[in-house]
PDB file of N, CA and C in Angstrom:
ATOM      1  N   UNK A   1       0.850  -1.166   0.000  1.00  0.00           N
ATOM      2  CA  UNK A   1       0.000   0.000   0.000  1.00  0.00           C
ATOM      3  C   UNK A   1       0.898   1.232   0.000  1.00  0.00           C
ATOM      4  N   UNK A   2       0.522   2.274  -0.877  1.00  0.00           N
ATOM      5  CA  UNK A   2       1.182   3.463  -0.956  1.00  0.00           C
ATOM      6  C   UNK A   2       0.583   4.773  -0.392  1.00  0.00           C
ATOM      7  N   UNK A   3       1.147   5.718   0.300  1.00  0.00           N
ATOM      8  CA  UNK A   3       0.342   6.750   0.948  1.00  0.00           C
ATOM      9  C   UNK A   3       0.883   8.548   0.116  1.00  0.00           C
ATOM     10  N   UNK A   4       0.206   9.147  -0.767  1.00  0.00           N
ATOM     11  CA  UNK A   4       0.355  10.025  -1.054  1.00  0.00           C
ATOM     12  C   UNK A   4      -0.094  11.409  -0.362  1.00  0.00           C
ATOM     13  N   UNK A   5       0.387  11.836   0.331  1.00  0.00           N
ATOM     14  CA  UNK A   5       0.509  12.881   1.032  1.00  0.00           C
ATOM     15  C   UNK A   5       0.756  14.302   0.957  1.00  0.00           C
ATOM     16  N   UNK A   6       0.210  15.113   1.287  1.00  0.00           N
ATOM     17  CA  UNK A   6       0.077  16.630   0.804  1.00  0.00           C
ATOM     18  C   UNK A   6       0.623  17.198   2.171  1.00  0.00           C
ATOM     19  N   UNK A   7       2.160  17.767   2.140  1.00  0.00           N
ATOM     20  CA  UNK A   7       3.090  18.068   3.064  1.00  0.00           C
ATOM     21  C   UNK A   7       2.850  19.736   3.460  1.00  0.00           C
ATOM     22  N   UNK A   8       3.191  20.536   4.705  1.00  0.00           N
ATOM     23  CA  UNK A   8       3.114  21.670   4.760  1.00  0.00           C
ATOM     24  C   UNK A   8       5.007  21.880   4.109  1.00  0.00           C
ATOM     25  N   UNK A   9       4.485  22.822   3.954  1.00  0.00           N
ATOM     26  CA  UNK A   9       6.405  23.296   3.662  1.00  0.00           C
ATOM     27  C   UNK A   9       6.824  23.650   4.738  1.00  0.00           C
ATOM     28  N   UNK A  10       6.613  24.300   5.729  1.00  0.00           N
ATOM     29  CA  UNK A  10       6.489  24.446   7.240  1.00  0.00           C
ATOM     30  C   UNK A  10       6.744  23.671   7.956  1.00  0.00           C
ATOM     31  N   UNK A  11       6.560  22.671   7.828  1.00  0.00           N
ATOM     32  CA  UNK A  11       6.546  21.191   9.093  1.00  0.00           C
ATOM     33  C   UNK A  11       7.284  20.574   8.019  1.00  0.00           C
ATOM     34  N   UNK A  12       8.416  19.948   8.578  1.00  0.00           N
ATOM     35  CA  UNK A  12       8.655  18.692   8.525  1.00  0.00           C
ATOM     36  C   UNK A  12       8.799  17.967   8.406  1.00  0.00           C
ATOM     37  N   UNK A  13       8.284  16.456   7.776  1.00  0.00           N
ATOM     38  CA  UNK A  13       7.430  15.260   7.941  1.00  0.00           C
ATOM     39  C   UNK A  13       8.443  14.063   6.899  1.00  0.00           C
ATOM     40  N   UNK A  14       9.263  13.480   7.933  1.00  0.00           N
ATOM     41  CA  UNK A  14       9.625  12.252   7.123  1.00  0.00           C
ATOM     42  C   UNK A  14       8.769  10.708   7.340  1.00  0.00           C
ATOM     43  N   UNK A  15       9.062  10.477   5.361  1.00  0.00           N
ATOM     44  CA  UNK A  15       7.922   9.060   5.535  1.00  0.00           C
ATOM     45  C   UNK A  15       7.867   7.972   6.401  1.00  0.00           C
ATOM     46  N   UNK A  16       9.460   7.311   7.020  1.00  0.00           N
ATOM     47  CA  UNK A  16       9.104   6.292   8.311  1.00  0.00           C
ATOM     48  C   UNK A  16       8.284   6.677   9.471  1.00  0.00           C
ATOM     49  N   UNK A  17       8.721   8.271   9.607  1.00  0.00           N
ATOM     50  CA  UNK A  17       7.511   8.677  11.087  1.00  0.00           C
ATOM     51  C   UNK A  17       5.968   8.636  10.319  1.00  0.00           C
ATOM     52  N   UNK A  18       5.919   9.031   9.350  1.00  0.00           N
ATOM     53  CA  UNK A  18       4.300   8.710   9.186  1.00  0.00           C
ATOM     54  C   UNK A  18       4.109   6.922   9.414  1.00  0.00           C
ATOM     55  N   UNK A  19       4.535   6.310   8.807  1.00  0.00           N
ATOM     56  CA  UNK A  19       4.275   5.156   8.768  1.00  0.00           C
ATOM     57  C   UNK A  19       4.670   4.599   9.826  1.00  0.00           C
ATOM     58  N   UNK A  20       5.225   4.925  10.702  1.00  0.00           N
ATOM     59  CA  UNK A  20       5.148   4.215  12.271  1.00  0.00           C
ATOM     60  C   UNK A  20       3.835   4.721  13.352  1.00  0.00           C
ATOM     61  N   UNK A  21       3.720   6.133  12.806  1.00  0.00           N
ATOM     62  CA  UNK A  21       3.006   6.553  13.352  1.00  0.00           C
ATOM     63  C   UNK A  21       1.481   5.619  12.870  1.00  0.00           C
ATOM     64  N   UNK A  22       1.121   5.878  11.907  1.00  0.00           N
ATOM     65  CA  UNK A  22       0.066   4.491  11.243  1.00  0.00           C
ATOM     66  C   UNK A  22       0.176   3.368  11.959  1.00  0.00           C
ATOM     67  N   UNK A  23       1.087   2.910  11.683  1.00  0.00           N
ATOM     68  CA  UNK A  23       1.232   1.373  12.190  1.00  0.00           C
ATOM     69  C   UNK A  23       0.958   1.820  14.124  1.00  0.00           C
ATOM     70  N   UNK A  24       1.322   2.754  14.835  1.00  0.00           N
ATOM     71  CA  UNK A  24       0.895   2.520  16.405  1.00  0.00           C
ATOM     72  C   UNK A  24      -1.007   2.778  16.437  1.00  0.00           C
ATOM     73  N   UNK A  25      -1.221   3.208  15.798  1.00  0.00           N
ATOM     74  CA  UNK A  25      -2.753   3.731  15.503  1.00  0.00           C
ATOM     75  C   UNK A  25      -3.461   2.418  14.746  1.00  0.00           C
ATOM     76  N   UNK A  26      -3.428   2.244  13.764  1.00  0.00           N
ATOM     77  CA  UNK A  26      -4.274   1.482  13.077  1.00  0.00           C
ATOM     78  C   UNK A  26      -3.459  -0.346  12.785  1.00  0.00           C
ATOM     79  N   UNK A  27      -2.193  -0.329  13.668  1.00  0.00           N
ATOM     80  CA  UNK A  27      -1.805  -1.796  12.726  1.00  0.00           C
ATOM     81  C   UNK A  27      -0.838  -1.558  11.724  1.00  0.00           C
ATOM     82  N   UNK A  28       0.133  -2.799  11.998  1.00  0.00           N
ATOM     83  CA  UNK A  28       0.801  -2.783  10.305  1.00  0.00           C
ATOM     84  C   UNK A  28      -0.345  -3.469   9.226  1.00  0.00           C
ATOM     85  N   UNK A  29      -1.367  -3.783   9.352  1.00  0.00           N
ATOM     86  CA  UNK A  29      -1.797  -4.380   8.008  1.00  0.00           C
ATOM     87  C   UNK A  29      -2.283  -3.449   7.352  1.00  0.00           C
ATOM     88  N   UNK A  30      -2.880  -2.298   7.923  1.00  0.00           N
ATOM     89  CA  UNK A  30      -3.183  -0.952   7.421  1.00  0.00           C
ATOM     90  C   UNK A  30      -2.109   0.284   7.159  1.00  0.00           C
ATOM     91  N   UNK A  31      -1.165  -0.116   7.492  1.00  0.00           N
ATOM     92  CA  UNK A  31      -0.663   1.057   7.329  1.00  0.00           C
ATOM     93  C   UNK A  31       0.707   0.988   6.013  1.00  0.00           C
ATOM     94  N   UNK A  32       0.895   1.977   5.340  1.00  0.00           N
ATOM     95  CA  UNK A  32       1.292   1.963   4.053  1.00  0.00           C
ATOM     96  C   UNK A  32       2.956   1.713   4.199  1.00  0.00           C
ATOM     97  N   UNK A  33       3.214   1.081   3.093  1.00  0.00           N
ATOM     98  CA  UNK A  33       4.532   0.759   3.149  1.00  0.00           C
ATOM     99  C   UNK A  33       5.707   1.820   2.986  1.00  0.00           C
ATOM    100  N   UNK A  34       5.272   2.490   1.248  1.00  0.00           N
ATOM    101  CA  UNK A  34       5.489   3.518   1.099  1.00  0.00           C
ATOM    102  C   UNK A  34       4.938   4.699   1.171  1.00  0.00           C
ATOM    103  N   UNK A  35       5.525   5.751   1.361  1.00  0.00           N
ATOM    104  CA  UNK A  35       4.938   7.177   1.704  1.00  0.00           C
ATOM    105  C   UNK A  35       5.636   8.372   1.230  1.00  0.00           C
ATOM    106  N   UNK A  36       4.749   8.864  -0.700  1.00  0.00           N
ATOM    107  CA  UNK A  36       5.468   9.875  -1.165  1.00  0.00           C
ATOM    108  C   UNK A  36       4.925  11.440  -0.700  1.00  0.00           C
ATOM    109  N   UNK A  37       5.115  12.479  -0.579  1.00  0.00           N
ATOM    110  CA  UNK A  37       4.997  13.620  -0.624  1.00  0.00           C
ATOM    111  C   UNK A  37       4.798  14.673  -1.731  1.00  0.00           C
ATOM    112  N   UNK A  38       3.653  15.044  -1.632  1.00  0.00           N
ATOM    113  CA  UNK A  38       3.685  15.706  -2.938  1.00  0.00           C
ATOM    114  C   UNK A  38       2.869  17.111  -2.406  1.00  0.00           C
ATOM    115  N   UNK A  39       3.257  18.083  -3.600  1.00  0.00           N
ATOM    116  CA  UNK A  39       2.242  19.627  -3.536  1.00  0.00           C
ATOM    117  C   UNK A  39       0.935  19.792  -3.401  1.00  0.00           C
ATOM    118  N   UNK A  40       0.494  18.956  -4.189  1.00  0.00           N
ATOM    119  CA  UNK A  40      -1.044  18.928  -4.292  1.00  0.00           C
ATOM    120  C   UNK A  40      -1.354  17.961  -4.961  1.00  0.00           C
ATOM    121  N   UNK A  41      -2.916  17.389  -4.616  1.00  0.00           N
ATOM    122  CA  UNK A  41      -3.537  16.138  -5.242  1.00  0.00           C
ATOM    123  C   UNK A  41      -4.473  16.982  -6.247  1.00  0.00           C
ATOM    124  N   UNK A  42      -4.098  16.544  -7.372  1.00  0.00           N
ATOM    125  CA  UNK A  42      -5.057  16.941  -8.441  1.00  0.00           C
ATOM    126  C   UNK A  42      -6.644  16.458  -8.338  1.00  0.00           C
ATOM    127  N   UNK A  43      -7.625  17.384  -8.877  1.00  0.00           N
ATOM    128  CA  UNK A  43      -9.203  17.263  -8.458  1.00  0.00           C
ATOM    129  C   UNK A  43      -9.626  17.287  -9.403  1.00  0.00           C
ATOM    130  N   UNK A  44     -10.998  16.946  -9.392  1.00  0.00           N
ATOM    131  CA  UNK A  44     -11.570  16.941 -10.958  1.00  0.00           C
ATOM    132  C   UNK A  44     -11.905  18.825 -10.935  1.00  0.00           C
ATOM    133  N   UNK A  45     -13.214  18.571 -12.144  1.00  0.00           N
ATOM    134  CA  UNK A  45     -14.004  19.805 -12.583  1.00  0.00           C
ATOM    135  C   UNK A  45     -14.412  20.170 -11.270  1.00  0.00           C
ATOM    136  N   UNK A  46     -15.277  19.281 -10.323  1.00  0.00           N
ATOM    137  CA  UNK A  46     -16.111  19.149  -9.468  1.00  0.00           C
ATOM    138  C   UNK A  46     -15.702  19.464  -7.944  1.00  0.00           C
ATOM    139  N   UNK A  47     -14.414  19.369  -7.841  1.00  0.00           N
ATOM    140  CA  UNK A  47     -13.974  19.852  -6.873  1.00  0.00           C
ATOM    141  C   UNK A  47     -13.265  18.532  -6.233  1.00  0.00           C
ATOM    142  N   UNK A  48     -13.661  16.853  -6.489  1.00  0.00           N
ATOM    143  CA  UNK A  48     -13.094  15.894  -5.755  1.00  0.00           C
ATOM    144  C   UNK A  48     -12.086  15.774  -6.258  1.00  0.00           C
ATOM    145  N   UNK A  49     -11.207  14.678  -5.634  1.00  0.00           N
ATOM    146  CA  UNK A  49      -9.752  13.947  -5.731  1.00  0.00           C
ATOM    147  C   UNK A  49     -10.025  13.171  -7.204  1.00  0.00           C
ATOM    148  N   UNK A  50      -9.070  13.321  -7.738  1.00  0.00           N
ATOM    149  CA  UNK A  50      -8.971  13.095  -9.302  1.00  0.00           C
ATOM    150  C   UNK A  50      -8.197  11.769  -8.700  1.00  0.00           C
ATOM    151  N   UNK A  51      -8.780  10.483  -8.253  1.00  0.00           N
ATOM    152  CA  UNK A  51      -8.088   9.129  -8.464  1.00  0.00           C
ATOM    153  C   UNK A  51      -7.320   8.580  -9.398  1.00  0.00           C
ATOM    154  N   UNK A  52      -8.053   8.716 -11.135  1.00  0.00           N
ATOM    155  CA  UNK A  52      -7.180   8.113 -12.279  1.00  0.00           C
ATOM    156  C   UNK A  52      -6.192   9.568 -12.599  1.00  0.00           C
ATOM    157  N   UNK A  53      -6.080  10.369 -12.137  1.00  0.00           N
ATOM    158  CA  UNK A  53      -4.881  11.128 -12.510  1.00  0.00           C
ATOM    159  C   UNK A  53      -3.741  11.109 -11.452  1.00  0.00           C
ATOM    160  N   UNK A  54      -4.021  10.899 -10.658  1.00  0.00           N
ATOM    161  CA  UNK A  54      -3.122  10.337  -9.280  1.00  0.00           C
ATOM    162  C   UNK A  54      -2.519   8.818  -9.612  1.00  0.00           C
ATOM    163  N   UNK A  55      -3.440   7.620 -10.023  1.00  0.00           N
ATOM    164  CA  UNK A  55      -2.875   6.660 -10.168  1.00  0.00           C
ATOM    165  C   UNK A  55      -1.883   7.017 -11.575  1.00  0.00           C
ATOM    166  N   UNK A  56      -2.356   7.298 -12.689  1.00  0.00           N
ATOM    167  CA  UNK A  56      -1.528   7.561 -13.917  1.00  0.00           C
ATOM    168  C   UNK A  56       0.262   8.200 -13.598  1.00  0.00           C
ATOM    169  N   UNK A  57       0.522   8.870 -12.303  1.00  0.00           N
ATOM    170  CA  UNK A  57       1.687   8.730 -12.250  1.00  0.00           C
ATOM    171  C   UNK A  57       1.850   7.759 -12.002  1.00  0.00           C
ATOM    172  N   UNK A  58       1.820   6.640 -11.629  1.00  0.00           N
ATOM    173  CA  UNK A  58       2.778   5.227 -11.155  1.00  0.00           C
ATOM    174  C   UNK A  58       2.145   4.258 -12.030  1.00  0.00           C
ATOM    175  N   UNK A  59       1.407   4.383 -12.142  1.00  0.00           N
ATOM    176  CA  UNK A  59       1.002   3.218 -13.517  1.00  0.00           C
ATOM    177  C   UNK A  59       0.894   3.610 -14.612  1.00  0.00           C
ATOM    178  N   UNK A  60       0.775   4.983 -14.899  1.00  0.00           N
ATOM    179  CA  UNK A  60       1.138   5.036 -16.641  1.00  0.00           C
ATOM    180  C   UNK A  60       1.346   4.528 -18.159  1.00  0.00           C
ATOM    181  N   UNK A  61       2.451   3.276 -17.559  1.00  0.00           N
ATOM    182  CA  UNK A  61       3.218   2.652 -18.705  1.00  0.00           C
ATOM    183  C   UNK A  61       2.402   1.717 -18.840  1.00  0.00           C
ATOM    184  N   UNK A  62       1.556   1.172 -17.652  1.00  0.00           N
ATOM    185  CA  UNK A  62       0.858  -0.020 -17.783  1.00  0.00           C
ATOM    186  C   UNK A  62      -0.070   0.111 -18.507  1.00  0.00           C
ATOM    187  N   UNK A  63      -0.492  -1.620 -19.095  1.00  0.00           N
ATOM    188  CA  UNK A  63      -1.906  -1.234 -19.819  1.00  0.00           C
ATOM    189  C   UNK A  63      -2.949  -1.545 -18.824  1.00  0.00           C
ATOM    190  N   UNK A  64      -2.719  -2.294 -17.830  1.00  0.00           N
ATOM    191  CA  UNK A  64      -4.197  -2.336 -16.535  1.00  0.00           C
ATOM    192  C   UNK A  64      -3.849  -1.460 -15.437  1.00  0.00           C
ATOM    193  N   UNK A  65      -4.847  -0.659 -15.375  1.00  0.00           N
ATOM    194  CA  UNK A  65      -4.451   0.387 -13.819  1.00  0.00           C
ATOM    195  C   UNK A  65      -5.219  -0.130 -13.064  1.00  0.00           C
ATOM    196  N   UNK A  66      -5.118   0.251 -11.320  1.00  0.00           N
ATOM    197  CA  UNK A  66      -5.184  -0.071  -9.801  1.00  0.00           C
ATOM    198  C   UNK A  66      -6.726  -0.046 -10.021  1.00  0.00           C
ATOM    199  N   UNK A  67      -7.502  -0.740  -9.845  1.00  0.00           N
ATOM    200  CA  UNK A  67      -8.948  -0.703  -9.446  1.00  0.00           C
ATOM    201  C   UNK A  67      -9.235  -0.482  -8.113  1.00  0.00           C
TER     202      UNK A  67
END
């Protein structure tokens, strides 16, 4: 499982402390392995989280994407 994350520039935040922090809260079976950082999550027209433009960075090349 991968955790994409929208960082303050202000704070901080390296990915093992998130993910330990996960894992004391919810479990390792929930909590993400990797953990990238990024500016912003792209949205649709509508205002929600644009899922297939988020997955299209890491699966891209593929011809089946993440359902």
């Amino acid at each position: 499982m991968k955790a994409v994350v929208v960082t303050d520039p202000d704070v901080p935040v390296r990915p093992d402390e998130l993910i330990s922090w996960v894992k004391e809260r919810k479990g390792g079976v929930l909590a993400p392995k990797t953990v990238d950082c990024v500016d912003a999550i792209p949205l649709t027209a509508v205002g929600k989280h644009d899922k297939p433009a988020l997955r299209s960075a890491y699966w891209g090349a593929h011809d089946r994407a993440v359902n």
